[in-house]
Protein backbone atom coordinates (compact mmCIF):
# COMPACT_ATOMS: atom_id res chain seq x y z
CA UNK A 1 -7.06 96.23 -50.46
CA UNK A 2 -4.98 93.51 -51.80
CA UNK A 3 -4.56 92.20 -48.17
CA UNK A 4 -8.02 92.36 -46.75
CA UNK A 5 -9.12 90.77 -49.84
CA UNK A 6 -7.05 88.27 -49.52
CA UNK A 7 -7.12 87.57 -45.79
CA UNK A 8 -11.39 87.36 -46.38
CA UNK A 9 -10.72 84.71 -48.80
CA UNK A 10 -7.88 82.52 -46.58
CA UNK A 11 -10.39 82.66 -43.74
CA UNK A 12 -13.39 81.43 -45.97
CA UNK A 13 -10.87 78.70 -47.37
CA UNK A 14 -10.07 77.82 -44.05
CA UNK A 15 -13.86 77.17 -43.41
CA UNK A 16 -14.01 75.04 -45.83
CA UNK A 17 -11.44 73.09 -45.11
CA UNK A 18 -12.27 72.60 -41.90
CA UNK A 19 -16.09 71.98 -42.43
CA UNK A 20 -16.23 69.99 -45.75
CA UNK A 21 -12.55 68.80 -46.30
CA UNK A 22 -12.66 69.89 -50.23
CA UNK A 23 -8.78 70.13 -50.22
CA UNK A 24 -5.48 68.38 -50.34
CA UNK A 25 -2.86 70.82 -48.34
CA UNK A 26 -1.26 71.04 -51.74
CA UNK A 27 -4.75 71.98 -53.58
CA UNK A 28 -5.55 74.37 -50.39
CA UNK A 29 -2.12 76.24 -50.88
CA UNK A 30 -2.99 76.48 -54.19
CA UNK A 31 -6.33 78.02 -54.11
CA UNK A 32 -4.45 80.86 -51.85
CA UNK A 33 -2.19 81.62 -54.95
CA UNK A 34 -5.35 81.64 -56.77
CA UNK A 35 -6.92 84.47 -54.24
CA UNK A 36 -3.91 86.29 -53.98
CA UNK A 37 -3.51 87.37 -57.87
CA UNK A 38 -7.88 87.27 -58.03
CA UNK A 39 -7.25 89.55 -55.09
CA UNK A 40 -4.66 91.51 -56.85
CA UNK A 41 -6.71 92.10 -60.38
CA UNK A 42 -9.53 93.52 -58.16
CA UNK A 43 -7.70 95.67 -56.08
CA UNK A 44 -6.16 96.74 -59.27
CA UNK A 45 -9.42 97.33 -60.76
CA UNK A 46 -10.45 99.43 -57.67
CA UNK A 47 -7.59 101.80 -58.36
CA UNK A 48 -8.99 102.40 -61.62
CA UNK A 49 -12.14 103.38 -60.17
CA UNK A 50 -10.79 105.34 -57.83
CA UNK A 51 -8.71 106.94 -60.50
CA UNK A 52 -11.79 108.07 -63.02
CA UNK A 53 -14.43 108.91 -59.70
CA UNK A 54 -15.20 111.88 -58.83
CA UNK A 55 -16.21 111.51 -55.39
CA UNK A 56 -15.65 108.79 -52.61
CA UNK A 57 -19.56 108.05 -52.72
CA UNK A 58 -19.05 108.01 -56.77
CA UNK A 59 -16.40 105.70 -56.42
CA UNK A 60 -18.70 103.23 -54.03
CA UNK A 61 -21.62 103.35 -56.62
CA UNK A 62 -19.28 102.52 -59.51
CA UNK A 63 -17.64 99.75 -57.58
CA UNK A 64 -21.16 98.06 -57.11
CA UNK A 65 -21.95 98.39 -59.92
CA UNK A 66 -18.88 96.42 -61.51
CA UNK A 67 -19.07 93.94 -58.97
CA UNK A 68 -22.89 92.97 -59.65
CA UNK A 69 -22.16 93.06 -63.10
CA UNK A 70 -18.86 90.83 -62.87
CA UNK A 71 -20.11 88.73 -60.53
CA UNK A 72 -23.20 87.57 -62.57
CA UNK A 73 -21.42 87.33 -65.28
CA UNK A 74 -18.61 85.21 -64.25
CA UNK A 75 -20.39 82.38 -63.70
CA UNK A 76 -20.14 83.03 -59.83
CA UNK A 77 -23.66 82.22 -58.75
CA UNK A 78 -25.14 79.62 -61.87
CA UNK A 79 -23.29 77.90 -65.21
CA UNK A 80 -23.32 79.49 -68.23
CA UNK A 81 -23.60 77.17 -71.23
CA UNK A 82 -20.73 77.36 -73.85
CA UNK A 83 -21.94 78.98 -77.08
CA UNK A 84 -24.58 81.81 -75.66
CA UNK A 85 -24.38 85.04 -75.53
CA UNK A 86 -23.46 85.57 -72.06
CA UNK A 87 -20.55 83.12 -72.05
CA UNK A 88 -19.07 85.25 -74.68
CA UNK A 89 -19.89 88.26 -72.79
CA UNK A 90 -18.85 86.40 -69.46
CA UNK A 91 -14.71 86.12 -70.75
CA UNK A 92 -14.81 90.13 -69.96
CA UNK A 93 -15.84 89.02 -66.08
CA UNK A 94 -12.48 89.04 -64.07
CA UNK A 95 -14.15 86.41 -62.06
CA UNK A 96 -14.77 84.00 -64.60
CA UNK A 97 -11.27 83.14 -64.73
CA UNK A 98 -10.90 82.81 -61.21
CA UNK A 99 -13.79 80.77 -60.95
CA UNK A 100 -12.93 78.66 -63.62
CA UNK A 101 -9.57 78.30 -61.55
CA UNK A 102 -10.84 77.44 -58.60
CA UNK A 103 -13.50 74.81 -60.38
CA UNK A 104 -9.69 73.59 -62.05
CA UNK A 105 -8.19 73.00 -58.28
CA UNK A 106 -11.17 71.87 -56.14
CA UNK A 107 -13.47 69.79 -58.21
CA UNK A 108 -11.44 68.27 -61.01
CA UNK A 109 -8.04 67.73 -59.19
CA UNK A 110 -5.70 70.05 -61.52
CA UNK A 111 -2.91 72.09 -60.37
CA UNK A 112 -1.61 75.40 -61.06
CA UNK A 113 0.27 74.25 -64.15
CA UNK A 114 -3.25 73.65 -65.70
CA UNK A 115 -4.01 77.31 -65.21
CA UNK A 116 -1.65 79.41 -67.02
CA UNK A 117 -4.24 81.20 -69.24
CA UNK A 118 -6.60 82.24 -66.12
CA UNK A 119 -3.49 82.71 -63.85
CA UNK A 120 -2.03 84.87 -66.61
CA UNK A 121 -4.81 86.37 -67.53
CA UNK A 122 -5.55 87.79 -63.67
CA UNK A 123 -2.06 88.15 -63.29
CA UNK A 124 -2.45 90.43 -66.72
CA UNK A 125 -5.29 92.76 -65.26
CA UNK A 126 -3.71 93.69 -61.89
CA UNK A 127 -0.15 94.88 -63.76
CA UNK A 128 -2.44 96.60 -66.64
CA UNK A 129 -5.04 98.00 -64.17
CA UNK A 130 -2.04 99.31 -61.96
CA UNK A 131 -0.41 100.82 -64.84
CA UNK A 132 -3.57 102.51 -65.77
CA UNK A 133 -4.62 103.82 -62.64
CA UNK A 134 -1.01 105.53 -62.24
CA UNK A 135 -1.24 107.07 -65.85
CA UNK A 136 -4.98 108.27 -64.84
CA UNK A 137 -4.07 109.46 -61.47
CA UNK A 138 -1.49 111.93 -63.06
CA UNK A 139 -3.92 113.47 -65.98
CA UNK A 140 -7.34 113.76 -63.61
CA UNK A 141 -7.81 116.96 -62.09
CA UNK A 142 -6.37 116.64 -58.38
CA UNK A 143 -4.14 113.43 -59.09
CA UNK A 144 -0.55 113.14 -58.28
């Protein structure tokens, strides 16, 4: 999951390289750190899911389900303004911080040593939700 992720992301960063030159080779190797630990937190995520669901079909439904809900919140499709309500809500939303990371590399020229809170933060949720989904895969009826 972590790989197909991962290699959907390098392909659509290869399209954009290619078709409106946003990167610097450095900034484009960068972004593909970014999407590898983005990947991993979701992936990570999914085992939890997989962990706590019932059935393969429950499992799909509560996937969607996050995923709508993380992606609107995370800033992912329009800017929320600092202060509101969903902004505060929004810092739950794995994919704020890997929007706000890839906002950081593309459009205002940083680097990955200007992202060690959303870096850390992803990086935090994939070893937490992998941790997780191993304690919850033991205790569920039918885990190993």
């Amino acid at each position: 999951s972590v790989s197909r992720g991962f290699v959907q992301t390098l392909i659509l960063l290869i399209l954009a390289y290619i078709v409106f030159q946003l990167f610097t080779p450095l900034s484009f190797i960068e972004c593909l750190v970014i999407a590898l630990i983005f990947a991993a937190a979701a992936s990570a995520l999914g085992m939890v899911i997989a962990a706590v669901a019932r059935s393969e079909d429950g499992a799909t439904w509560i996937a969607v389900f996050f995923t709508m809900v993380m992606v609107m919140l995370g800033g992912t499709f329009f800017e929320l303004s600092e202060g509101s309500v969903l902004y505060t809500i929004s810092r739950f939303s794995i994919n704020t911080y890997a929007n706000d990371a890839f906002k950081t590399v593309i459009s205002e020229g940083g680097s990955l040593a200007n992202l060690g809170m959303e870096l850390g933060i992803l990086a935090g949720v994939a070893v937490v939700g992998l941790g997780l989904s191993r304690v919850l895969f033991k205790v569920m009826p039918g885990g190993k």
